[in-house]
N, C-alpha and C. Protein backbone atom coordinates (compact mmCIF):
# COMPACT_ATOMS: atom_id res chain seq x y z
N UNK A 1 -80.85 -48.48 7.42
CA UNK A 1 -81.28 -47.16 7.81
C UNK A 1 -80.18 -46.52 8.65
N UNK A 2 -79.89 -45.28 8.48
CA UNK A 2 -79.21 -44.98 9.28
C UNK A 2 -79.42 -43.99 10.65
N UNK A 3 -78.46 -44.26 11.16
CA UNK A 3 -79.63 -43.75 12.55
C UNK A 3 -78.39 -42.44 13.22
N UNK A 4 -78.87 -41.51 14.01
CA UNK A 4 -78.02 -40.79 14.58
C UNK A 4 -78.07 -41.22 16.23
N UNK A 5 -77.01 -41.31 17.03
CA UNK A 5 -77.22 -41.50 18.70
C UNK A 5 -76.65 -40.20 19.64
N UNK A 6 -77.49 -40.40 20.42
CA UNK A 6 -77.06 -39.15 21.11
C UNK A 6 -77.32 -39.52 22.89
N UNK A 7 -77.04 -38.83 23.92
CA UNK A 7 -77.29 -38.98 25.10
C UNK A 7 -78.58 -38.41 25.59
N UNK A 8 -79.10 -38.60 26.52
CA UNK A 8 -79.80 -37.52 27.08
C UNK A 8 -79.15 -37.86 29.03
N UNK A 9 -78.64 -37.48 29.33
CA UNK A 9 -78.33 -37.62 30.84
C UNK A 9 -76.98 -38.75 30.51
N UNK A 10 -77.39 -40.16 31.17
CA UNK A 10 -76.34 -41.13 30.93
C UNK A 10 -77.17 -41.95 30.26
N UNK A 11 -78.09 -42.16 29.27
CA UNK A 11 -78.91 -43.29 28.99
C UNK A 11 -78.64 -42.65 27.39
N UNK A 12 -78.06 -43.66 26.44
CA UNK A 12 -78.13 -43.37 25.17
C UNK A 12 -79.47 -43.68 24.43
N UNK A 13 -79.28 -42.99 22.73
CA UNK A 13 -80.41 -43.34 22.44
C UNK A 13 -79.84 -43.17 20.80
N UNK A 14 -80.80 -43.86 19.95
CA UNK A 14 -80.69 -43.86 18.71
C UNK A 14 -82.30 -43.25 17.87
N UNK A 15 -81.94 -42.02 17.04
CA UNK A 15 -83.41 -41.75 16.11
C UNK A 15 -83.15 -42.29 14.47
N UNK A 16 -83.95 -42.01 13.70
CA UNK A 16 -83.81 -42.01 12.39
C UNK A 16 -83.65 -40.88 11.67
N UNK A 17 -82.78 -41.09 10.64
CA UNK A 17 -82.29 -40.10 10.38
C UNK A 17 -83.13 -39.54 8.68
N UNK A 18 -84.44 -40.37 9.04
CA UNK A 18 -85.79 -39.65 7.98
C UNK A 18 -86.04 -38.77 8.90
N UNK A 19 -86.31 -38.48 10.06
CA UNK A 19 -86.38 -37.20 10.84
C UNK A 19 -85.93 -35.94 10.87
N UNK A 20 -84.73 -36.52 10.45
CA UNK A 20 -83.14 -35.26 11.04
C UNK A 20 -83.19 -34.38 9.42
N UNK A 21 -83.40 -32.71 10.23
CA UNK A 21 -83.46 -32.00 9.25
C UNK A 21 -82.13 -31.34 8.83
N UNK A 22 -81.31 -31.36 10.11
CA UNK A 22 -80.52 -30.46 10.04
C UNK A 22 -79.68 -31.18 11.83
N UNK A 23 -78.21 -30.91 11.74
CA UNK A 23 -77.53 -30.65 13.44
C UNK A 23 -76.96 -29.67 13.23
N UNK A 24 -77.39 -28.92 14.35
CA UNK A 24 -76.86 -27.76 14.70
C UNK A 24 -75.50 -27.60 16.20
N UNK A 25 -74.32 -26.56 16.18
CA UNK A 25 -73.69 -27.04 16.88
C UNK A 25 -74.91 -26.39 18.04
N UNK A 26 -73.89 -26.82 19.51
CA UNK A 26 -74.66 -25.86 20.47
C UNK A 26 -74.88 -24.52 20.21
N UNK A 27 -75.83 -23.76 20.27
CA UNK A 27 -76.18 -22.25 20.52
C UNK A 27 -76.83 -21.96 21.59
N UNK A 28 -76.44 -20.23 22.03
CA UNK A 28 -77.25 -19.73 23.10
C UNK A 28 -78.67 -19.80 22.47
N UNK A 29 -79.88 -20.35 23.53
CA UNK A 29 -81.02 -19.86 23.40
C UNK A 29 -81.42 -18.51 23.66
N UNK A 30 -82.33 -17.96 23.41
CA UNK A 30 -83.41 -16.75 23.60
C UNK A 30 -84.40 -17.16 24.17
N UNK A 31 -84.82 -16.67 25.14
CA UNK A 31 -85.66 -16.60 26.05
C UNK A 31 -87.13 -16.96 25.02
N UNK A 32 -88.10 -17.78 25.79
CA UNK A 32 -89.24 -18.18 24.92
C UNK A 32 -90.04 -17.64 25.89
N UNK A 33 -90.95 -18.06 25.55
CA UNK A 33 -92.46 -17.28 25.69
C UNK A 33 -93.00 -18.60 26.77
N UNK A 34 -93.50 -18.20 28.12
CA UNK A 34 -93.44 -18.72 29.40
C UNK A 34 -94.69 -19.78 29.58
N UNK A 35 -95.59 -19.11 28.13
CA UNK A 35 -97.14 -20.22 28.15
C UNK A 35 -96.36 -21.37 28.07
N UNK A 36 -95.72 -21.80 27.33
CA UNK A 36 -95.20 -23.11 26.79
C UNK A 36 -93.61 -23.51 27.95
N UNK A 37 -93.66 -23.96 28.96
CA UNK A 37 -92.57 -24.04 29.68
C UNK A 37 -91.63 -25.36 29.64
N UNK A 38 -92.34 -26.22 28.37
CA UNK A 38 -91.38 -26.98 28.06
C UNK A 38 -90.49 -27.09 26.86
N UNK A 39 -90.44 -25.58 26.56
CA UNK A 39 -89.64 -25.23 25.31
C UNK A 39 -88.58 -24.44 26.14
N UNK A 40 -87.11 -24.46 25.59
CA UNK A 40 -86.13 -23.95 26.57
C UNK A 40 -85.90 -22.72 25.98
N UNK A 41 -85.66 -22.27 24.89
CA UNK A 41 -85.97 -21.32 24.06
C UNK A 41 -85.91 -21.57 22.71
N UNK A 42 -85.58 -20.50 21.87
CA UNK A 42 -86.01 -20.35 21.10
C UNK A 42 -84.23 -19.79 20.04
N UNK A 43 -84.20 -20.36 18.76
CA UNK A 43 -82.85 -20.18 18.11
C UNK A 43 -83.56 -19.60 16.48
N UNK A 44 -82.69 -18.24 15.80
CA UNK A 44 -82.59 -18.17 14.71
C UNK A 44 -82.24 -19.21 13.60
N UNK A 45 -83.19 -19.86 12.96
CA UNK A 45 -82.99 -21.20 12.05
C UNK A 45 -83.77 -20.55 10.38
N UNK A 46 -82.48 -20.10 10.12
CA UNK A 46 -82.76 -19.55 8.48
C UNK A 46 -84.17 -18.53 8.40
N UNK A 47 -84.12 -17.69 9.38
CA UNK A 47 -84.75 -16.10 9.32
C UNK A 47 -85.65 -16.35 10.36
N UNK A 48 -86.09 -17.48 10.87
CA UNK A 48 -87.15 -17.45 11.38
C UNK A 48 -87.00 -18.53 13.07
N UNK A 49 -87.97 -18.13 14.02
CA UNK A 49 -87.68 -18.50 15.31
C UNK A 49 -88.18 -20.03 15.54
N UNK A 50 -86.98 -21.14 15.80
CA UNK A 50 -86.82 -22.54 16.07
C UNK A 50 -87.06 -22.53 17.46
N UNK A 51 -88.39 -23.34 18.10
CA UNK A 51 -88.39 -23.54 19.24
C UNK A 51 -87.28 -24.93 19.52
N UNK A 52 -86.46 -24.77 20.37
CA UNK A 52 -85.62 -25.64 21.50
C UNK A 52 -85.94 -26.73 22.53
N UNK A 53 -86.17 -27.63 22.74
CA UNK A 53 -86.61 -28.35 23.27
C UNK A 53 -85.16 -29.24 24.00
N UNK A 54 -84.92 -28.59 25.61
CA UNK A 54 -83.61 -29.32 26.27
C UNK A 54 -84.60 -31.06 26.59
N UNK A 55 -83.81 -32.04 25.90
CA UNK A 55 -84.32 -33.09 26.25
C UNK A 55 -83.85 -33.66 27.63
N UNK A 56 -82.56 -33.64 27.58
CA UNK A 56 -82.25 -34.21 29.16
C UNK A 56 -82.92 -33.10 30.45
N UNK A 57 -83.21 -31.55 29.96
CA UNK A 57 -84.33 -31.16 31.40
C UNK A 57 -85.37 -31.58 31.38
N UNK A 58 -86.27 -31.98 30.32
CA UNK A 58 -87.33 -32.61 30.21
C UNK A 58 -87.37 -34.10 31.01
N UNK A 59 -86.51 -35.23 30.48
CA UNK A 59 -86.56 -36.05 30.65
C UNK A 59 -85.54 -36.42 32.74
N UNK A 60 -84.73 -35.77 31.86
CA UNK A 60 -83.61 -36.08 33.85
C UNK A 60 -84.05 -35.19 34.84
N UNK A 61 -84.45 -33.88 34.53
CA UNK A 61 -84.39 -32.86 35.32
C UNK A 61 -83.45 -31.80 35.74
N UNK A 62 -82.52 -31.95 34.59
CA UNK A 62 -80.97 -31.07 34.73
C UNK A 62 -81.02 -30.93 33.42
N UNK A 63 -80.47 -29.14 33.20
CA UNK A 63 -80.10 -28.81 31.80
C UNK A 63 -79.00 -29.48 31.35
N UNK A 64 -79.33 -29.40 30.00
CA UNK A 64 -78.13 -30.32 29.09
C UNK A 64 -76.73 -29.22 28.96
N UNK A 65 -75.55 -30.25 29.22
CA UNK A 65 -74.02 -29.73 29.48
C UNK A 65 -73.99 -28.99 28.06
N UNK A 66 -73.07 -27.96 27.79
CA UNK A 66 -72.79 -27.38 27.52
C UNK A 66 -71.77 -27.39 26.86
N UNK A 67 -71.28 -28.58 26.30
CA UNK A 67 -69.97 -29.51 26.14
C UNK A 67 -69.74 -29.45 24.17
N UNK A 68 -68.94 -29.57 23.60
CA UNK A 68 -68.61 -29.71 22.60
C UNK A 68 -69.51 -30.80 21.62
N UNK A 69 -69.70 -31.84 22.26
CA UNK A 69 -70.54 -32.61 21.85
C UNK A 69 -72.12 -32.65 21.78
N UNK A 70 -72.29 -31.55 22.78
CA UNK A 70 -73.82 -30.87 22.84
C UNK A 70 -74.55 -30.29 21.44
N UNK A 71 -75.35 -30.83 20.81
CA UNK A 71 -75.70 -30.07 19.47
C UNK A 71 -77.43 -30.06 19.61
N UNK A 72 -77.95 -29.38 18.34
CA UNK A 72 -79.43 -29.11 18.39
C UNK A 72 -79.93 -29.99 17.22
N UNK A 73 -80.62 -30.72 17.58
CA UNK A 73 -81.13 -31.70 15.82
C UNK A 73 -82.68 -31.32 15.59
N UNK A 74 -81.93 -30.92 14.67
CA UNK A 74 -83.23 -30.10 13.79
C UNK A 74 -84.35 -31.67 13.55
N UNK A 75 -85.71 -31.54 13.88
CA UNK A 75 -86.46 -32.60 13.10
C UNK A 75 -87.75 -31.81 12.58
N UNK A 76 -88.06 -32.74 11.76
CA UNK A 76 -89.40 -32.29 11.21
C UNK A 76 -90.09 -33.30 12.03
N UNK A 77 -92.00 -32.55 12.35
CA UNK A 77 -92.95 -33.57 12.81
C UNK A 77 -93.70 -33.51 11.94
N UNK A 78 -95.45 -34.20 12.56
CA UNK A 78 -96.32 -33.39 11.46
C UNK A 78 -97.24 -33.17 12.40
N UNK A 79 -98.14 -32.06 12.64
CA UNK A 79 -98.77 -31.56 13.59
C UNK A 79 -100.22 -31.87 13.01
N UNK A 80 -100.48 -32.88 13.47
CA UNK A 80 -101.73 -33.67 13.10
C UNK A 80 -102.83 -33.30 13.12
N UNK A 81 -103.17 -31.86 14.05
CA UNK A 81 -104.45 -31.12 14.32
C UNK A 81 -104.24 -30.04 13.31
N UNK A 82 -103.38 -30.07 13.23
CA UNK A 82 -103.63 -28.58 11.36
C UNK A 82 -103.79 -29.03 10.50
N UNK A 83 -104.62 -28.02 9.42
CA UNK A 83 -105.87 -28.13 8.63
C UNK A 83 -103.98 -29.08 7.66
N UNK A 84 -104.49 -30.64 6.67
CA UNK A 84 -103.40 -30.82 5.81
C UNK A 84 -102.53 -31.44 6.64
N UNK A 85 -102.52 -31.45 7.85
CA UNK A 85 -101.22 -32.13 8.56
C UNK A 85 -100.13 -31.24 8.05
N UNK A 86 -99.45 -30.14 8.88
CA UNK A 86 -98.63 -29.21 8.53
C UNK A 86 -97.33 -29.79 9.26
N UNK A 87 -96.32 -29.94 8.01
CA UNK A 87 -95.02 -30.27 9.06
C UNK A 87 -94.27 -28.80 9.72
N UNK A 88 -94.05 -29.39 10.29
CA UNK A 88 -93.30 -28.15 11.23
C UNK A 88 -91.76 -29.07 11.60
N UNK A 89 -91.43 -27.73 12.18
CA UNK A 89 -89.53 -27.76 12.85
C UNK A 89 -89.28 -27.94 14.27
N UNK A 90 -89.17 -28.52 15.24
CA UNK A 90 -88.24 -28.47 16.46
C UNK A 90 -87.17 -28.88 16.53
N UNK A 91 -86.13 -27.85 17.48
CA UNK A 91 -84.88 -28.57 17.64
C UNK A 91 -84.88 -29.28 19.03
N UNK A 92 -84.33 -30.37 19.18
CA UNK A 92 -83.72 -30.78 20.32
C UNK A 92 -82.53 -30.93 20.75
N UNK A 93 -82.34 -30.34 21.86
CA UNK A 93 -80.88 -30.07 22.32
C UNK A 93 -80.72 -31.51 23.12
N UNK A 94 -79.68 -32.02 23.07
CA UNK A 94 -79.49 -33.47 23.44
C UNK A 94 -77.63 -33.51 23.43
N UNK A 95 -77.13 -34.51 24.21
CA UNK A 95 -75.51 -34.61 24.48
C UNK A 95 -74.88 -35.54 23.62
N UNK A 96 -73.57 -35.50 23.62
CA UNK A 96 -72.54 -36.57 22.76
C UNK A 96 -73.46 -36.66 21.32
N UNK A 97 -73.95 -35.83 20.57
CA UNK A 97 -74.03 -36.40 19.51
C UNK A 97 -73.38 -36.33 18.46
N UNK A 98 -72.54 -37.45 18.20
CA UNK A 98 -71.27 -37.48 17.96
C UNK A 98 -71.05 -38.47 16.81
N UNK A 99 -72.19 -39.61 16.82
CA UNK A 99 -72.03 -41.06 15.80
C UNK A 99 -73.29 -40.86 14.99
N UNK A 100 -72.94 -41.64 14.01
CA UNK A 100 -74.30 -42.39 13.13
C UNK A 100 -74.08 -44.02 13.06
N UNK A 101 -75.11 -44.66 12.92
CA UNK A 101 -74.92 -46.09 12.86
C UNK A 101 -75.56 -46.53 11.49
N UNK A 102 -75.23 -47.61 11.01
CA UNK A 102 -76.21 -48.20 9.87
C UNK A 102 -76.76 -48.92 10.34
N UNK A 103 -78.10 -49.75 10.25
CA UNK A 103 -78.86 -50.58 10.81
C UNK A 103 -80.12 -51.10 9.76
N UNK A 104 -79.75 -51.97 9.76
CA UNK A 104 -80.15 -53.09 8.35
C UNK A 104 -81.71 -53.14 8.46
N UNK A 105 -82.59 -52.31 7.49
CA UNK A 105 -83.70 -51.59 7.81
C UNK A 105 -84.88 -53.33 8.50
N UNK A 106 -84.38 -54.36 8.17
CA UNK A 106 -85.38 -55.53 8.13
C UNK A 106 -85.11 -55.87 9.38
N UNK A 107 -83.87 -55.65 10.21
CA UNK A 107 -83.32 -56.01 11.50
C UNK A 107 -83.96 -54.72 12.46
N UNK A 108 -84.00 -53.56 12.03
CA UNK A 108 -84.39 -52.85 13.05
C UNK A 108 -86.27 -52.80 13.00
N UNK A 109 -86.97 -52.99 11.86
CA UNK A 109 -88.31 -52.97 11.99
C UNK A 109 -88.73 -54.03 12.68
N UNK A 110 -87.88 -55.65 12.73
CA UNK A 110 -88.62 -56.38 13.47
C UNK A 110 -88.20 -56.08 15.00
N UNK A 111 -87.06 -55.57 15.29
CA UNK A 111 -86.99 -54.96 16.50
C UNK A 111 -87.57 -54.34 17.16
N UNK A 112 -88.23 -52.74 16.24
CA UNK A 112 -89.44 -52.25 16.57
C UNK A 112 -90.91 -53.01 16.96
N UNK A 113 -91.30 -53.74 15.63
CA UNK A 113 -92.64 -54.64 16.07
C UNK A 113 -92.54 -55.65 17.16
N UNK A 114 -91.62 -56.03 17.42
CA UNK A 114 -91.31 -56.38 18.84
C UNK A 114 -91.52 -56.01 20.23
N UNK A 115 -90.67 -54.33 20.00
CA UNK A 115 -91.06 -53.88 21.38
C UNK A 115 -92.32 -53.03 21.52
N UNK A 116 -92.85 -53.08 20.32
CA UNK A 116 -94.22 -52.38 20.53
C UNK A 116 -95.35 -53.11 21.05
N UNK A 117 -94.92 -55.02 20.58
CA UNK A 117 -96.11 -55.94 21.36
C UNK A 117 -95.80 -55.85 22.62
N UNK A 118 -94.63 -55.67 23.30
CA UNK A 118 -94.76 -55.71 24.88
C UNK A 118 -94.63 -54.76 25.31
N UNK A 119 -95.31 -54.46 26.82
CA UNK A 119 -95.37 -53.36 27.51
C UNK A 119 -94.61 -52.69 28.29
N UNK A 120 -93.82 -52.02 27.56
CA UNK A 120 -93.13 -51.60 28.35
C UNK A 120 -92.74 -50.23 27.93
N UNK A 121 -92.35 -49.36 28.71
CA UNK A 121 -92.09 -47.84 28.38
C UNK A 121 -91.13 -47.66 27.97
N UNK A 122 -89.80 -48.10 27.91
CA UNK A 122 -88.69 -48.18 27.32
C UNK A 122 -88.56 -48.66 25.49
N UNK A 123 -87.83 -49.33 24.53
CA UNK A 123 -87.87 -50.16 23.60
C UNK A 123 -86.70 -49.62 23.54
N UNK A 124 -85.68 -50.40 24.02
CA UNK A 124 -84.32 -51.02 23.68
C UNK A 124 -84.24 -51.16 22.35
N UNK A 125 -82.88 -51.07 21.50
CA UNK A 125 -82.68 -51.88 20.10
C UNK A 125 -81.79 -53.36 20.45
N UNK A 126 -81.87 -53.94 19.45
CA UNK A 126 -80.90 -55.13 19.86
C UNK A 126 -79.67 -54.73 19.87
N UNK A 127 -78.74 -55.11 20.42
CA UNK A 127 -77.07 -55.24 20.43
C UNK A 127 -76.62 -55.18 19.32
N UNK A 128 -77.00 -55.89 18.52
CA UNK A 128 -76.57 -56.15 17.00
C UNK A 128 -76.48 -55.40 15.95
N UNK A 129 -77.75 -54.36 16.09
CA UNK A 129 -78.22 -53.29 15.46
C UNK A 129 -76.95 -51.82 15.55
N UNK A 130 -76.78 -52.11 17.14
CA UNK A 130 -75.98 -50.44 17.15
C UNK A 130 -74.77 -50.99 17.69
N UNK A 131 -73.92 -51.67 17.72
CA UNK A 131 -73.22 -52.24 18.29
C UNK A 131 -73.30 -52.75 19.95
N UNK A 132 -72.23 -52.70 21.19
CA UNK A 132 -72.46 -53.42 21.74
C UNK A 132 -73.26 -52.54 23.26
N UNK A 133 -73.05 -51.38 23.18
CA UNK A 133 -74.10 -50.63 23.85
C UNK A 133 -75.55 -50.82 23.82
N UNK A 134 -75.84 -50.34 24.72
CA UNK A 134 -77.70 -50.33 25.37
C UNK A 134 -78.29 -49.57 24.40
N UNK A 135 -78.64 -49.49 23.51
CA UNK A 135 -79.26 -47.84 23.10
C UNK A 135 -81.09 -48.09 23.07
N UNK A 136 -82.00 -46.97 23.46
CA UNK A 136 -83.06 -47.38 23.19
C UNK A 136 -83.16 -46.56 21.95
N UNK A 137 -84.51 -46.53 21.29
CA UNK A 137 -85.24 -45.92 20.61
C UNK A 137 -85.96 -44.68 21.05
N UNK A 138 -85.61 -43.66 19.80
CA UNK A 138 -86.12 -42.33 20.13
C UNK A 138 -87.56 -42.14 19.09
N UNK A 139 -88.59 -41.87 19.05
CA UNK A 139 -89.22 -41.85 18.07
C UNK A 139 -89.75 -40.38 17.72
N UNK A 140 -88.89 -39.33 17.44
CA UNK A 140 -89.53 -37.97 17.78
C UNK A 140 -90.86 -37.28 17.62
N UNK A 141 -91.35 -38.07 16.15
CA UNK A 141 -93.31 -37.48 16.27
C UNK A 141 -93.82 -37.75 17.48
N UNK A 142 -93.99 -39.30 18.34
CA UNK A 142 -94.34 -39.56 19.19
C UNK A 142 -94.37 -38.45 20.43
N UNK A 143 -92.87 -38.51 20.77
CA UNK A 143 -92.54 -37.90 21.83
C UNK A 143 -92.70 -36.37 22.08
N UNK A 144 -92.42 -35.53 20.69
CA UNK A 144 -92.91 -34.22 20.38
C UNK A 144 -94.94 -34.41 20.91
N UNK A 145 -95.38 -34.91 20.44
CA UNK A 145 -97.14 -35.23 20.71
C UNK A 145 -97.38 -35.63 22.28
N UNK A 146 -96.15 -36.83 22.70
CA UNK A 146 -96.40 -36.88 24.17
C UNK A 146 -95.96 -35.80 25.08
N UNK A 147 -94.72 -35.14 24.76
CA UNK A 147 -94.61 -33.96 25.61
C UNK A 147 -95.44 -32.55 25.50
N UNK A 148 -95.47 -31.99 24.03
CA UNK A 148 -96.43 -31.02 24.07
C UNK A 148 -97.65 -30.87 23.60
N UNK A 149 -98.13 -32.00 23.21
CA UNK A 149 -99.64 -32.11 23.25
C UNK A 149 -100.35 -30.93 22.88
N UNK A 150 -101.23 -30.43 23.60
CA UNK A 150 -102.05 -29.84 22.96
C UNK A 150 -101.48 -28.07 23.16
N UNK A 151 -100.56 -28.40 23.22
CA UNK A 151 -99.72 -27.21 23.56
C UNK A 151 -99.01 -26.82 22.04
N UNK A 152 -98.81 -27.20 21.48
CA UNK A 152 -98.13 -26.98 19.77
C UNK A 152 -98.69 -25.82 19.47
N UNK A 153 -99.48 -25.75 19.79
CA UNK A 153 -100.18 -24.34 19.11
C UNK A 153 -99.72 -23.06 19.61
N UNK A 154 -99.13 -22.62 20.76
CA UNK A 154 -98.31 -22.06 21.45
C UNK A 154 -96.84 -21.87 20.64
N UNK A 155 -96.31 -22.79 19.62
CA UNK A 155 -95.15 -22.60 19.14
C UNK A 155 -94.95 -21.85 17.94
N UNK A 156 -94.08 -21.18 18.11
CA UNK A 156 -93.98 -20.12 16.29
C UNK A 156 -94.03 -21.42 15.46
């Protein structure tokens, strides 16, 4: 499987790249709509308005740098409370994303079922998987559902 890594603050991370719709380089946001204050704004994505989601203000508490390596990754979710399960678009703005890795789909699922039996809030990948860096796991349906919850409905 191949995976994309990116930063959020100083803590790397690796997603799947069945997610990734699209990377976008950095762009200025547009001001979003204030009900929803964990969307940073809002970007023109093929005619129509892409809510933004800064992961390192979410997660660190400091907007994400502004740096060359700064990009927006387009993902698809699926918004589980609409009628059909409707997929939808967010971007997340996130740092250094810069690599892809391959990761040998039988090596990273038992990795996963692993860190899902123990408790812990983190789930690391193995060493082996992404080379010799820390990287955890990003799982974006999850995290899109844990951050805006019942708030989705608020988003174009």
């Amino acid at each position: 499987m191949l995976l994309v890594l990116f930063n959020i603050g100083v803590e790397r991370f690796a997603l799947s790249c069945h997610a990734v719709v699209e990377i976008l380089p950095f762009l200025r946001l547009k001001e979003a709509s204030p009900r929803c204050e964990e969307i940073s704004g809002l970007i023109n994505y093929r005619g129509r308005p892409l809510p933004v989601l800064d992961l390192r203000r979410h997660f660190a508490g400091s907007p994400c740098c502004q740096g060359l390596s700064s990009r927006i990754i387009v993902v698809n979710y699926q918004d589980e409370r609409a009628l059909g399960r409707r997929e939808r678009y967010l971007g997340l703005l996130a740092e250094k994303v810069t690599e892809t890795v391959v990761a040998a789909d039988e090596l990273l699922e038992a990795c996963l079922q692993r860190a899902a039996g123990e408790l812990k809030a983190k789930h690391y990948l193995d060493a082996n998987l992404v080379g010799r860096e820390l990287v955890q796991w990003f799982d974006p349906q999850a995290e899109i559902l844990a951050i805006l919850g019942d708030r989705l409905d608020l988003l174009p």
